[in-house]
C-alpha atoms as a PDB file:
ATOM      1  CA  UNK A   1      -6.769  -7.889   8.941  1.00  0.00           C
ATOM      2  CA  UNK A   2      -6.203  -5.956   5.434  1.00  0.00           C
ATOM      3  CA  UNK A   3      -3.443  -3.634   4.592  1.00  0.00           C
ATOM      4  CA  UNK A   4      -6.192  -1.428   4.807  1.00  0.00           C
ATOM      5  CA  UNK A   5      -7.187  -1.749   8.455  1.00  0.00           C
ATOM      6  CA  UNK A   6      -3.883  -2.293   9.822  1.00  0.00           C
ATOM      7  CA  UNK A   7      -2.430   0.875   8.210  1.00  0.00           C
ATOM      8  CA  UNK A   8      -6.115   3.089   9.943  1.00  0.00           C
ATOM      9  CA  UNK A   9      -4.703   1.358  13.338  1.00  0.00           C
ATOM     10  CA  UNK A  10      -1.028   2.866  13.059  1.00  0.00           C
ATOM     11  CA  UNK A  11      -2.939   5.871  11.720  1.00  0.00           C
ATOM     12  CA  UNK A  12      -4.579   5.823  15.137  1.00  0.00           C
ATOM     13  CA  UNK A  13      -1.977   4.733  17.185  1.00  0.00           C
ATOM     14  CA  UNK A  14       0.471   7.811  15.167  1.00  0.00           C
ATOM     15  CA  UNK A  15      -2.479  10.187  16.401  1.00  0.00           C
ATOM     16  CA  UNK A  16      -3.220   9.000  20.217  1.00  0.00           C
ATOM     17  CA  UNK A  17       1.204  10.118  20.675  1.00  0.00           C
ATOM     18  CA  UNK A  18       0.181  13.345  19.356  1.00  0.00           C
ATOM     19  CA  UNK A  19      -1.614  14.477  22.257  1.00  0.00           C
ATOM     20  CA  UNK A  20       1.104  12.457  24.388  1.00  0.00           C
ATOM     21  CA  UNK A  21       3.745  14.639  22.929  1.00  0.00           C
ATOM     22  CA  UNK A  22       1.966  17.948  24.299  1.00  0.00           C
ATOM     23  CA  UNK A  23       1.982  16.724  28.090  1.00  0.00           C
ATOM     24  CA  UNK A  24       5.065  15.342  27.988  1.00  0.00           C
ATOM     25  CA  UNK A  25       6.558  18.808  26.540  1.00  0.00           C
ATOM     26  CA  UNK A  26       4.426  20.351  29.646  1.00  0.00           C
ATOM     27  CA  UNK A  27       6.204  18.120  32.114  1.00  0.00           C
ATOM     28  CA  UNK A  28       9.646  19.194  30.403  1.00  0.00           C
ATOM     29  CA  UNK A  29      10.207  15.797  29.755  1.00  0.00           C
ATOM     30  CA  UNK A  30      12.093  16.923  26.382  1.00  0.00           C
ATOM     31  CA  UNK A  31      14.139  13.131  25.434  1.00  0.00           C
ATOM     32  CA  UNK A  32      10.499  11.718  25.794  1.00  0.00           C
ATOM     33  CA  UNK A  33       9.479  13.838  23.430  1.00  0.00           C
ATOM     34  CA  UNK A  34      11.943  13.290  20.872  1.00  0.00           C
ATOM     35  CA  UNK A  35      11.682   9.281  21.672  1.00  0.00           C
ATOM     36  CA  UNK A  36       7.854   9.318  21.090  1.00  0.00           C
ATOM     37  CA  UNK A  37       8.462  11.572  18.042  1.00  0.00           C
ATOM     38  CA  UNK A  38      10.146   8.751  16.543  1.00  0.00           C
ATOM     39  CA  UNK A  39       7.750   6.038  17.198  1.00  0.00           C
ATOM     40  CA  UNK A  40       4.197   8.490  16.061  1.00  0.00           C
ATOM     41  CA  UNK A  41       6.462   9.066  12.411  1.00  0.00           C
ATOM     42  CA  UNK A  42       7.500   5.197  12.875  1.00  0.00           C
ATOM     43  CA  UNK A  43       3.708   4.152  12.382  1.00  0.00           C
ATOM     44  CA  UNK A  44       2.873   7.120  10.394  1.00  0.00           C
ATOM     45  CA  UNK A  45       5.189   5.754   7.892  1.00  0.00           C
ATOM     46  CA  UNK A  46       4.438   2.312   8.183  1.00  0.00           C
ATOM     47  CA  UNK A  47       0.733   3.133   8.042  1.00  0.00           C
ATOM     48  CA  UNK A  48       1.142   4.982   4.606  1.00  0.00           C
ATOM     49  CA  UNK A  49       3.372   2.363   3.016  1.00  0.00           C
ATOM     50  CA  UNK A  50       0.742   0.017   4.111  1.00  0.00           C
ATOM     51  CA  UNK A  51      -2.205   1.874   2.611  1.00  0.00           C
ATOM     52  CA  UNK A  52      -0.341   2.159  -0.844  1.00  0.00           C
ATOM     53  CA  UNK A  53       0.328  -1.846  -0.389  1.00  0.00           C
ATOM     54  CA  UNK A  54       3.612  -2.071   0.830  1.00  0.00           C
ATOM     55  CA  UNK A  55       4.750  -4.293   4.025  1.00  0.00           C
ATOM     56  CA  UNK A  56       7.081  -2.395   5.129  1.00  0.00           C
ATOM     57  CA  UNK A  57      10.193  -4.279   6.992  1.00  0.00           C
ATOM     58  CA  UNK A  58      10.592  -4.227  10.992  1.00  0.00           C
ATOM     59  CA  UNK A  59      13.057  -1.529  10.902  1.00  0.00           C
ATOM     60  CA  UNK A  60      12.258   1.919  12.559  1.00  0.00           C
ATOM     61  CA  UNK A  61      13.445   4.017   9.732  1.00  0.00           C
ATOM     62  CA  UNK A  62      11.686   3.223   6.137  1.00  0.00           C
ATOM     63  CA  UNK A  63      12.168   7.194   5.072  1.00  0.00           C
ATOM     64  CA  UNK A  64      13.920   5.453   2.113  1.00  0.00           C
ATOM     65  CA  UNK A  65      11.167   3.032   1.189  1.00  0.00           C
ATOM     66  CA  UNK A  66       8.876   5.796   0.860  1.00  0.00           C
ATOM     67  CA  UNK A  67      11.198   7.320  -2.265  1.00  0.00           C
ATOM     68  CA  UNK A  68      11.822   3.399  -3.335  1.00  0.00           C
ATOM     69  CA  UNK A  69       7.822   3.759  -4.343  1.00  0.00           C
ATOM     70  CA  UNK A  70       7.600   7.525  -4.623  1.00  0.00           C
ATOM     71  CA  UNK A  71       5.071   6.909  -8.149  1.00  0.00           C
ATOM     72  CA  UNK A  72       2.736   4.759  -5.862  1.00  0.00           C
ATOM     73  CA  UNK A  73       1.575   8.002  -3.770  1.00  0.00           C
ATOM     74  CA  UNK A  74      -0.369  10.881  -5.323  1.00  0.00           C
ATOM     75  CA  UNK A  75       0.855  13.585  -6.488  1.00  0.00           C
ATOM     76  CA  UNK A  76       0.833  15.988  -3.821  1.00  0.00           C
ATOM     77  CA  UNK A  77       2.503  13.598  -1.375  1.00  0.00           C
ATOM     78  CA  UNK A  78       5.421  12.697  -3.608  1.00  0.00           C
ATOM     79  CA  UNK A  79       6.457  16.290  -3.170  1.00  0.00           C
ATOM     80  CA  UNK A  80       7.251  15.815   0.386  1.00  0.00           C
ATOM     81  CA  UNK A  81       8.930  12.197   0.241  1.00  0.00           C
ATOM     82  CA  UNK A  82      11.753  13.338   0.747  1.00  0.00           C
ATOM     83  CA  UNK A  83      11.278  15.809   3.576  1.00  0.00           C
ATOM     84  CA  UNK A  84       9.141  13.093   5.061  1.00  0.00           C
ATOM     85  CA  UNK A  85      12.025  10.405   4.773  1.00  0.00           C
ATOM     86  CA  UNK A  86      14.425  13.096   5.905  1.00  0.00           C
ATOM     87  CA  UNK A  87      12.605  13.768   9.123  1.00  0.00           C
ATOM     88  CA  UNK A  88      12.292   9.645   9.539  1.00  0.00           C
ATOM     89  CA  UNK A  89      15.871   9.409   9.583  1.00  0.00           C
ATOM     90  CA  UNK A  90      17.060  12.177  11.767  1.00  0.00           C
ATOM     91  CA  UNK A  91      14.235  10.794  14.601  1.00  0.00           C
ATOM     92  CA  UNK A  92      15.566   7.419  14.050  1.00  0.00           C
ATOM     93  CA  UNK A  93      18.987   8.555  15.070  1.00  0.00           C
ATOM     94  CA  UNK A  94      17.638   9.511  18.342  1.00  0.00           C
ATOM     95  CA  UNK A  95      15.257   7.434  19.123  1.00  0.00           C
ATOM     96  CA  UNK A  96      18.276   5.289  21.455  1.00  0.00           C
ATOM     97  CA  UNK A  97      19.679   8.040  23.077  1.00  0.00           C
ATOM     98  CA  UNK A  98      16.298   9.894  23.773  1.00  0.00           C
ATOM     99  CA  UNK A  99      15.358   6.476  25.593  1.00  0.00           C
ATOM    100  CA  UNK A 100      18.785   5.095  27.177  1.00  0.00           C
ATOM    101  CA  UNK A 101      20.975   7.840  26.833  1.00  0.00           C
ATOM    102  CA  UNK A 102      24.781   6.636  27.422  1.00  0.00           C
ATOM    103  CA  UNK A 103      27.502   6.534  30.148  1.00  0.00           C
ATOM    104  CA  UNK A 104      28.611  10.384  28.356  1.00  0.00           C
ATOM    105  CA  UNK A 105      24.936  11.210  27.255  1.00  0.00           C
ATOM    106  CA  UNK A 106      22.000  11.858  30.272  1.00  0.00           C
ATOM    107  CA  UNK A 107      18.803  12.240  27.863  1.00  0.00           C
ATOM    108  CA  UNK A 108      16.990  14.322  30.693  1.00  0.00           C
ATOM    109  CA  UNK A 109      20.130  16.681  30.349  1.00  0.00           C
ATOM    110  CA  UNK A 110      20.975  17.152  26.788  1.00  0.00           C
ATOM    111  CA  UNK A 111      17.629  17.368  24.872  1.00  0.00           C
ATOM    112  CA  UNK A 112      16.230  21.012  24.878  1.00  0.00           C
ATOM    113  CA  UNK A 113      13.043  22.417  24.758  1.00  0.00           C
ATOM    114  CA  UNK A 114      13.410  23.562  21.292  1.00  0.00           C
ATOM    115  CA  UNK A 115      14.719  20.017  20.747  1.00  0.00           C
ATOM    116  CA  UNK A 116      11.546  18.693  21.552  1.00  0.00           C
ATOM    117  CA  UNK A 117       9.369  21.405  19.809  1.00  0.00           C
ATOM    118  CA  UNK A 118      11.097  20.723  16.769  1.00  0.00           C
ATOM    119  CA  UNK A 119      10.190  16.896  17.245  1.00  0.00           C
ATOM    120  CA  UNK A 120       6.521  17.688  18.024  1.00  0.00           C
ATOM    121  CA  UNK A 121       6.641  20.088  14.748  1.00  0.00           C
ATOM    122  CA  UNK A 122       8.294  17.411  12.547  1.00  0.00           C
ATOM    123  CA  UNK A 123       5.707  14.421  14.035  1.00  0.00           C
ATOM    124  CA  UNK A 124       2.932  16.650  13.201  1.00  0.00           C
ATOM    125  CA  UNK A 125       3.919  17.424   9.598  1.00  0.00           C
ATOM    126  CA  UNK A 126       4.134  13.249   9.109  1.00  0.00           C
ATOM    127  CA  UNK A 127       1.110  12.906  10.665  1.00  0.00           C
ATOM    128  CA  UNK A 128      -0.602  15.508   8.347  1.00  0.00           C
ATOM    129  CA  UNK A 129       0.826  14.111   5.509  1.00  0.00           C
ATOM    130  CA  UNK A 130      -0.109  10.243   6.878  1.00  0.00           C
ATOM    131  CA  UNK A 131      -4.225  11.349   7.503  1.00  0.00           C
ATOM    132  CA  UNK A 132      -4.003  12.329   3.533  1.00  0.00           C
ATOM    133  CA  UNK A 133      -3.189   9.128   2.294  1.00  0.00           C
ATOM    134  CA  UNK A 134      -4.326   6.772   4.669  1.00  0.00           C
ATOM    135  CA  UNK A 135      -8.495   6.411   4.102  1.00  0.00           C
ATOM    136  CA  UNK A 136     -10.477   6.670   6.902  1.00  0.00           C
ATOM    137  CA  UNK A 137     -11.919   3.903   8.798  1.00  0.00           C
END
């Protein structure tokens, strides 16, 4: 498998949790939301460092390897790097409690609806950016 091919599978993999963030938001299941957020941005990412020959490491945040190789990505995607990493690490920072929560911290509880919009929102604006510089299969 190329670089190539594997970074078209996360590209598909990023794009099947899109429409599983929409009925999860329907079933109010907001920390699911956020949780998959993370992991559709999570191969989004991964996909796009892929595609521009990168093997990105087995962490869930690489926001910062994305601005490591900024000149490596055309010009209109360098513009949103940073935005892009930005959104990487604020989703990584919940991915744990959206999923597990804590003895203080119910996920079902604390994440709002607007919580989870603003996850859907920020997965779709990686994913947008991830379909331009990934090639198609």
């Amino acid at each position: 498998m190329t670089n190539k091919s594997l970074a078209q599978s996360y590209l598909r993999k990023a794009s099947d949790r899109l429409d599983v963030l929409e009925l999860l938001l329907k079933k109010a299941a907001y920390s699911d939301v956020v949780r998959e957020a993370q992991e559709l941005v999570e191969l989004a990412l991964k996909g796009m460092l892929r595609s521009i020959g990168i093997e990105p490491p087995k962490l869930h945040d690489v926001g910062g390897l994305l601005l490591d190789h900024r000149e490596r990505f055309p010009q209109d995607i360098r513009d949103q790097l940073a935005e892009l990493a930005g959104i990487s690490k604020r989703l990584r920072k919940e991915r744990e409690l959206a999923f597990y929560g804590d003895i203080d911290f119910i996920p079902t509880e604390e994440y709002s609806l607007e919580d989870a919009r603003k996850a859907q929102q920020d997965a779709q604006r990686v994913l947008q950016a991830a379909r331009r510089v990934i090639p198609e299969a």
